[in-house]
C-alpha atoms as a PDB file:
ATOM      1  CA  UNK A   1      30.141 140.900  53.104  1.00  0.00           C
ATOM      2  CA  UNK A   2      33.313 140.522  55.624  1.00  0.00           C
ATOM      3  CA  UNK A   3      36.072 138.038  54.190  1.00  0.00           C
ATOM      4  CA  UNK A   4      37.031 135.386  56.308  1.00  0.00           C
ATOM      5  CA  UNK A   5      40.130 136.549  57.769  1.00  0.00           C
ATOM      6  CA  UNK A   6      38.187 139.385  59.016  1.00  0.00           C
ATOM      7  CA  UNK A   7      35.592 136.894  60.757  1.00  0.00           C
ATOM      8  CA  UNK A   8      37.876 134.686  62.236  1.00  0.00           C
ATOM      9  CA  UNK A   9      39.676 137.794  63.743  1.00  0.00           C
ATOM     10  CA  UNK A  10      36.564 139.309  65.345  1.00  0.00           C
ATOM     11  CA  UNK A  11      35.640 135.859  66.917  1.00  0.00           C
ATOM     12  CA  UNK A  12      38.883 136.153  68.347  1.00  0.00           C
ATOM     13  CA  UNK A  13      38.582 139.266  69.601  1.00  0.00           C
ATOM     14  CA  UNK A  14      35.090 138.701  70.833  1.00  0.00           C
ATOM     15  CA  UNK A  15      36.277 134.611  72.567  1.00  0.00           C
ATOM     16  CA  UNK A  16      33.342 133.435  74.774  1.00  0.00           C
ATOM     17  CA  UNK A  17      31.065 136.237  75.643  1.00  0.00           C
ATOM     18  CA  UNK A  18      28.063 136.882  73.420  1.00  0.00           C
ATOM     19  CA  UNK A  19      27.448 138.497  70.422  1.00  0.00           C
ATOM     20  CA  UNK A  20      24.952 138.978  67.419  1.00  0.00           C
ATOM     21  CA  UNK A  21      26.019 137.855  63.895  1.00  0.00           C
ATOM     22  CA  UNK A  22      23.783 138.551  60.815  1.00  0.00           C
ATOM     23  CA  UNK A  23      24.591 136.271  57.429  1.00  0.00           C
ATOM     24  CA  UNK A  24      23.358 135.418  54.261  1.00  0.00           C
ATOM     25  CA  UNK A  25      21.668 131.870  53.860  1.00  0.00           C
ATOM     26  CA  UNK A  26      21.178 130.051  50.943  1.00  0.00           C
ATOM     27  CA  UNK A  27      18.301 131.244  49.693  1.00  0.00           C
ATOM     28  CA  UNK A  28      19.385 134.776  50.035  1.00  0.00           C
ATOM     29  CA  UNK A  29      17.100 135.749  53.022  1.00  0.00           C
ATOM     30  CA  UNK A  30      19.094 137.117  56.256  1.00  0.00           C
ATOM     31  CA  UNK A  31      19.718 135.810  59.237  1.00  0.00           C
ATOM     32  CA  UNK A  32      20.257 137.225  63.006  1.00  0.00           C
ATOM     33  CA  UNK A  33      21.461 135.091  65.874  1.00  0.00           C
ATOM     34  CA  UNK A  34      22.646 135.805  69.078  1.00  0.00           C
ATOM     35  CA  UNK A  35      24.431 133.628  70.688  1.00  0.00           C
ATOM     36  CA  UNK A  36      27.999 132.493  72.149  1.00  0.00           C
ATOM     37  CA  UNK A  37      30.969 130.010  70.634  1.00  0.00           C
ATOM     38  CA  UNK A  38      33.352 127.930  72.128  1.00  0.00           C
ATOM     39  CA  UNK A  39      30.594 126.503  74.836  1.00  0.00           C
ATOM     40  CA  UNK A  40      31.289 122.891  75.823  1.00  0.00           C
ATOM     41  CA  UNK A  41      28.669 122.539  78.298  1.00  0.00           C
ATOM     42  CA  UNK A  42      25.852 120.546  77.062  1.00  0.00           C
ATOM     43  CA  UNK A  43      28.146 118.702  73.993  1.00  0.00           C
ATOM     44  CA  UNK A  44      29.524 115.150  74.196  1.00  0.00           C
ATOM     45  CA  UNK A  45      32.911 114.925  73.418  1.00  0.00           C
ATOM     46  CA  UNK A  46      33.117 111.577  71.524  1.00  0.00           C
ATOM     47  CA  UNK A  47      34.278 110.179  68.317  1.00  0.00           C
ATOM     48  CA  UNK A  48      31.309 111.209  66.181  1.00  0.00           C
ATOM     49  CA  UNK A  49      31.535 115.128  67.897  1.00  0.00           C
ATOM     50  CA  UNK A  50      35.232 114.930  66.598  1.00  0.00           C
ATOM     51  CA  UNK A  51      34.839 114.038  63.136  1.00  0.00           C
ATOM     52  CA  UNK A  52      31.794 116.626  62.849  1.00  0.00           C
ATOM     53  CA  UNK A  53      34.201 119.266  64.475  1.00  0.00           C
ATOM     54  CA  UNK A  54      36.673 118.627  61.482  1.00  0.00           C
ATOM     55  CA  UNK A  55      34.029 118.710  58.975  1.00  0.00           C
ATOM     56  CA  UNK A  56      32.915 122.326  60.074  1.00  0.00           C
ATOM     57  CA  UNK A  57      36.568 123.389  60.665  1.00  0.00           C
ATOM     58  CA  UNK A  58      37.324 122.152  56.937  1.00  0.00           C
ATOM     59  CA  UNK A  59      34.188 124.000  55.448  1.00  0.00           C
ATOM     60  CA  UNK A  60      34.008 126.817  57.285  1.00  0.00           C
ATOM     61  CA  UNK A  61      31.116 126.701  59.488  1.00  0.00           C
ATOM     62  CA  UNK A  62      31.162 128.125  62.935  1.00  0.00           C
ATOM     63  CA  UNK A  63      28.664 126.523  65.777  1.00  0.00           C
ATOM     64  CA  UNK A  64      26.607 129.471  67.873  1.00  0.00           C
ATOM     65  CA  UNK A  65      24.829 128.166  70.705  1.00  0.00           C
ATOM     66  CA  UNK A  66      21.815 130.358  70.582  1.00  0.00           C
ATOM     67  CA  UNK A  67      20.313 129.655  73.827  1.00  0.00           C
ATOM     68  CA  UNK A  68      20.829 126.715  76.529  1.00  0.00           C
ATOM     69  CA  UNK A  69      19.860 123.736  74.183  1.00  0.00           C
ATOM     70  CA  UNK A  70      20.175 124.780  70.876  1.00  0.00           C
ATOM     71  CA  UNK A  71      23.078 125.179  68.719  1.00  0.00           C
ATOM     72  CA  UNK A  72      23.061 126.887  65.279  1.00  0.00           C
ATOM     73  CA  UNK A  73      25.535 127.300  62.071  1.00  0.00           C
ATOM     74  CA  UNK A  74      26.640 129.878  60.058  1.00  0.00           C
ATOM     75  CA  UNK A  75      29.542 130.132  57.454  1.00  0.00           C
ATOM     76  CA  UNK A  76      32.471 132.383  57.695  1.00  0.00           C
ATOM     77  CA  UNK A  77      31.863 133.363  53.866  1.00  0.00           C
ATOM     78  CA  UNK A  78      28.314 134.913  54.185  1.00  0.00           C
ATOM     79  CA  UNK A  79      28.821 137.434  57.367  1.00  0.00           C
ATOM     80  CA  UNK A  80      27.369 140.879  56.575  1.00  0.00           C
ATOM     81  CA  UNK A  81      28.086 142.087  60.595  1.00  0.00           C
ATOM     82  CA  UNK A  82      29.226 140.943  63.379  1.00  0.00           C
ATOM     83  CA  UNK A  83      28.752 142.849  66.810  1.00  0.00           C
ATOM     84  CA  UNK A  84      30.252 141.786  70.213  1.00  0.00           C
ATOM     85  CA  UNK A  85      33.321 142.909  72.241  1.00  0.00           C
ATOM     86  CA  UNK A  86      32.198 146.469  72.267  1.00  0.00           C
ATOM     87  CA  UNK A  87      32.941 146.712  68.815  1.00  0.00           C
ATOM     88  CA  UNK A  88      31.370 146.360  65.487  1.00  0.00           C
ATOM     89  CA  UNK A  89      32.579 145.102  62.025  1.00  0.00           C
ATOM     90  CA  UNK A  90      31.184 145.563  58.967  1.00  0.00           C
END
């Protein structure tokens, strides 16, 4: 599995164009999205969208919007790969 720092610096690399992520869940099956973060379109930016922005910040979940109505989760401590930018990390 990738350690954080190494997540958080590939999302930075890859910013707002797409890319596929694959991460453990917590039954220990494995997951695949495709998908894009840092979207705003579509999201309300209110109180409640604030405090659950903090909450995922705090515990280390990152929002994927998957496709153009649904969002997904994963955490930054169960990321086998990540693939976007041109690049791969692994």
């Amino acid at each position: 599995m990738l350690t954080k720092e190494t997540v958080i610096d590939a999302l930075e690399v890859i910013g707002n164009k797409f890319f596929t992520v694959s991460f453990v869940v917590k039954d220990g099956s494995v997951r695949v999205y495709n998908g894009r973060i840092n979207t705003k379109k579509g999201l309300k930016n209110n109180e409640r969208s604030e405090v659950v922005r903090k909450a995922f910040q705090a515990n280390g979940v990152v929002p994927i919007k998957i496709d153009s109505e649904q969002f997904k989760a994963f955490r930054l401590d169960n990321v086998l790969y990540i693939k976007g930018a041109g690049q791969v990390w692994l």
